[in-house]
Protein backbone atom coordinates (compact mmCIF):
# COMPACT_ATOMS: atom_id res chain seq x y z
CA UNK A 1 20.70 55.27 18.83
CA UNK A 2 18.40 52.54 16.68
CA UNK A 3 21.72 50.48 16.23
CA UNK A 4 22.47 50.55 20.56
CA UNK A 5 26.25 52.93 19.39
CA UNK A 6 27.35 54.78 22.30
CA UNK A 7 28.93 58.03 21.31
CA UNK A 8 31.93 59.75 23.79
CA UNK A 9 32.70 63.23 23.89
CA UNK A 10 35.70 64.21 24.76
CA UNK A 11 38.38 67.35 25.36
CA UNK A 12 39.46 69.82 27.15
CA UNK A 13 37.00 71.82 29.32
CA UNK A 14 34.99 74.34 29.13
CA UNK A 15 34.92 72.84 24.74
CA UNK A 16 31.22 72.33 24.58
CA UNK A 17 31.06 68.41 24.96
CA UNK A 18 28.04 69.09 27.96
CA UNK A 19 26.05 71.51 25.77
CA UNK A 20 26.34 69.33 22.69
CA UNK A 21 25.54 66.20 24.51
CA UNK A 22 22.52 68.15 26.27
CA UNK A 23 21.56 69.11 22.85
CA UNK A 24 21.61 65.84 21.74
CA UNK A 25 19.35 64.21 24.07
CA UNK A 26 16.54 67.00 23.77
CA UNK A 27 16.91 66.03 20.08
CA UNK A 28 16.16 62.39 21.19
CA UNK A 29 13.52 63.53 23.43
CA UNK A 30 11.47 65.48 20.33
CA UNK A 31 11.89 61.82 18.44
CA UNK A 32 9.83 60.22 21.47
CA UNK A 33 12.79 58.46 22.90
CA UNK A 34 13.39 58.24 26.52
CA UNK A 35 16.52 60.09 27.87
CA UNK A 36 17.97 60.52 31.51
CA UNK A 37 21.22 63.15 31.78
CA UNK A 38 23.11 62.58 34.93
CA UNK A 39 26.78 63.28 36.35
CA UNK A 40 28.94 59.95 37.00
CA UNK A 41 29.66 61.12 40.23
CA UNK A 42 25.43 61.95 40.66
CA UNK A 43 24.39 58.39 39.43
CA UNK A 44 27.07 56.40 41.32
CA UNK A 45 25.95 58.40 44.32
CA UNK A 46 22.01 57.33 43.56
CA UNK A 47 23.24 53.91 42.87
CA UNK A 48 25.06 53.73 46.11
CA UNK A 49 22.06 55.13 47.90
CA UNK A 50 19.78 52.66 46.06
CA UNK A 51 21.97 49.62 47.36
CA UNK A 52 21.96 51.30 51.08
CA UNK A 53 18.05 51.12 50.63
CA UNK A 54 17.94 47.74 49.26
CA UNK A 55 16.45 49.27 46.03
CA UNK A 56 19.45 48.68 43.22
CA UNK A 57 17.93 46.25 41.65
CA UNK A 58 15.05 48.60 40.58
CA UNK A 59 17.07 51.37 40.21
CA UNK A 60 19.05 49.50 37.67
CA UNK A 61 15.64 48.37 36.05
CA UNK A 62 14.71 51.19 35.20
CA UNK A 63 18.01 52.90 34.16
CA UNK A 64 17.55 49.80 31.38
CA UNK A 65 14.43 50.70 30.26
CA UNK A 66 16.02 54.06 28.71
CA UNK A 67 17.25 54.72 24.70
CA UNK A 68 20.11 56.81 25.76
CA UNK A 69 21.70 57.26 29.06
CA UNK A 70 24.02 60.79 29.32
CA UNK A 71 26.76 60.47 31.55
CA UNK A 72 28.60 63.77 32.21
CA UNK A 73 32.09 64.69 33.41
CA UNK A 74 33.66 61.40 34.10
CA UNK A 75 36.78 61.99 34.85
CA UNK A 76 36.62 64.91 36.97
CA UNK A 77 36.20 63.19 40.46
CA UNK A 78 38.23 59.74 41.25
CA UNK A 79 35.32 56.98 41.91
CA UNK A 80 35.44 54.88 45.17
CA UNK A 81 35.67 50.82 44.48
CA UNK A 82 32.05 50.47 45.11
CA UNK A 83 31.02 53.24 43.16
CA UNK A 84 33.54 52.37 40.12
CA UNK A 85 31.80 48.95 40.56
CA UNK A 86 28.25 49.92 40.22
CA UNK A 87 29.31 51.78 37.41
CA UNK A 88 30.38 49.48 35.48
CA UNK A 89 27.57 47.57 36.42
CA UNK A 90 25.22 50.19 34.41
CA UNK A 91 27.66 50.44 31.61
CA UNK A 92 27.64 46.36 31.19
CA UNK A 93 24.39 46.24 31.59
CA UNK A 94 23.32 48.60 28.29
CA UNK A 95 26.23 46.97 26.59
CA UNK A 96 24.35 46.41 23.26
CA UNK A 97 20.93 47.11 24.79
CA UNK A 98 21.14 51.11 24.49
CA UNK A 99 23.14 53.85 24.13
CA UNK A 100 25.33 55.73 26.15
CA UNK A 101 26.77 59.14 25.72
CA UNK A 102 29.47 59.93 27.84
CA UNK A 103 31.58 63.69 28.80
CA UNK A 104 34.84 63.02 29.40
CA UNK A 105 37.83 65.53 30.05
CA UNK A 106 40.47 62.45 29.80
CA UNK A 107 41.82 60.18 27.00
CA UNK A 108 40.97 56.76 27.68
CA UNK A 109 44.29 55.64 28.58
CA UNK A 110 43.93 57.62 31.84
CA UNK A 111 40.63 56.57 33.03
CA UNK A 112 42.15 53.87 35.26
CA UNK A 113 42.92 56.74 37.26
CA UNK A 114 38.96 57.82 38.04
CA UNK A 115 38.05 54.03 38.15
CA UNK A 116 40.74 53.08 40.50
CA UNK A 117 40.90 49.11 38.56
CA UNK A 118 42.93 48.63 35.61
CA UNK A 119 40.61 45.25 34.57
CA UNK A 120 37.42 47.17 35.48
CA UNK A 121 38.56 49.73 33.42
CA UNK A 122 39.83 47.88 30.81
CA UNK A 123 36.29 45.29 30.82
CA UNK A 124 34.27 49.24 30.69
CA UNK A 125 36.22 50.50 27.95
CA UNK A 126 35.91 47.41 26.06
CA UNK A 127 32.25 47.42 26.24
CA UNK A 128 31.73 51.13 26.06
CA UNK A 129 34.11 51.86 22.67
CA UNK A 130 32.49 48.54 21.22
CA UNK A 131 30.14 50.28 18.29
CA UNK A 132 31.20 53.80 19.25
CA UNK A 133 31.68 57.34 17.87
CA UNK A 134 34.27 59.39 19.88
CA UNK A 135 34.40 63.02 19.01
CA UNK A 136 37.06 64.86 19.90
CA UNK A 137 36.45 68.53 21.19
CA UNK A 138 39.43 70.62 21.15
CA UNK A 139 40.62 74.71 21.53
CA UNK A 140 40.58 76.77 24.42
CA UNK A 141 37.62 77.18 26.91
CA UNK A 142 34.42 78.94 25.97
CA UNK A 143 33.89 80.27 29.54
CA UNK A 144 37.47 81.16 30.09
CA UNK A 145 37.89 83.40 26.65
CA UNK A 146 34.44 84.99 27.80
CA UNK A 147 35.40 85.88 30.83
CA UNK A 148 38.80 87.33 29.47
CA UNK A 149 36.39 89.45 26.90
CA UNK A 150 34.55 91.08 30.03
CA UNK A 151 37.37 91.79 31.46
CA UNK A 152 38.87 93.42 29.05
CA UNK A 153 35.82 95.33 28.38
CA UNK A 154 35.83 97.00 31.82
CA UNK A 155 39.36 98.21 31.35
C-alpha cells in the first residue's frame, strides 16, 4: 500500500477472495488509512449516476483521495461501454497514485468478456498488473461444502 501495488484476488467462488480482501482493508483502516469497498457493478453504477448528475468529476475526486480502493466481483456481470469506460477511467486514474484490490472469479485472459473492449481491456490490465500481487484462491466453495454438511446432518 506505501509503494501504490495493487493486489488481485482471484478463483473460483465461494474461495474466500471477498472475506480476505474485506479483512484486508479493516486492517488498513486500524493503520489510519482511508479505504472504500465497493462492487464493480455498484461503483460503475454511482459513476454513471454521477455523470447523469453532472457530478463525475467530484465523484472521481474523491475516489482519488483514497489509499486503497476494493473492487469486488468483477467479472460476474458483463459491463456496458460506458460503464467499462468509466471504469477504466478510475483504474487509470490510481495507476501509481494508490492501490487497488480487486475480486475476480476470471483469469485475466477472459476479462475482455466483462469489459466488452479488447484495447480497454488490454490498456486496464496493463495498468492494473503493473506493480501487482495476484493471489490465486483455489478448492471448492466454502458455502457450497457447508451447505452439503447441513444437509447431511438432517438426514
Amino acid at each position: 500500500m506505501t509503494q501504490k501495488e495493487n493486489v488481485v484476488l482471484m478463483g473460483n467462488m465461494g474461495t474466500g477472495k471477498t472475506h480476505t480482501a474485506i479483512a484486508l482493508g479493516l486492517l488498513a483502516c486500524r493503520q489510519g488509512k482511508k479505504v472504500r469497498f465497493v462492487t464493480a457493478t455498484g461503483l460503475i453504477n454511482e459513476l454513471v449516476e454521477a455523470q447523469e448528475q453532472h457530478t463525475l468529476g467530484k465523484r472521481l475526486a474523491q475516489l482519488q483521495k483514497l489509499d486503497i480502493l476494493i473492487l469486488g466481483e468483477v467479472g460476474f456481470i458483463p459491463f456496458t461501454p460506458d460503464g467499462s469506460r468509466l471504469l477504466f477511467q478510475v483504474c487509470s486514474d490510481r495507476y501509481l497514485k494508490g492501490s487497488l484490490l480487486v475480486t475476480t472469479n476470471l483469469e485475466f485472459g477472459r476479462w475482455g468478456e466483462v469489459f466488452g473492449d479488447e484495447r480497454l481491456t488490454g490498456a486496464l490490465l496493463d495498468r492494473l498488473t503493473h506493480r501487482c500481487h495476484v493471489l490465486e484462491f483455489n478448492g471448492d466453495s466454502y458455502r457450497f461444502k457447508e451447505s452439503l454438511r447441513r444437509r447431511e446432518g438432517r438426514s
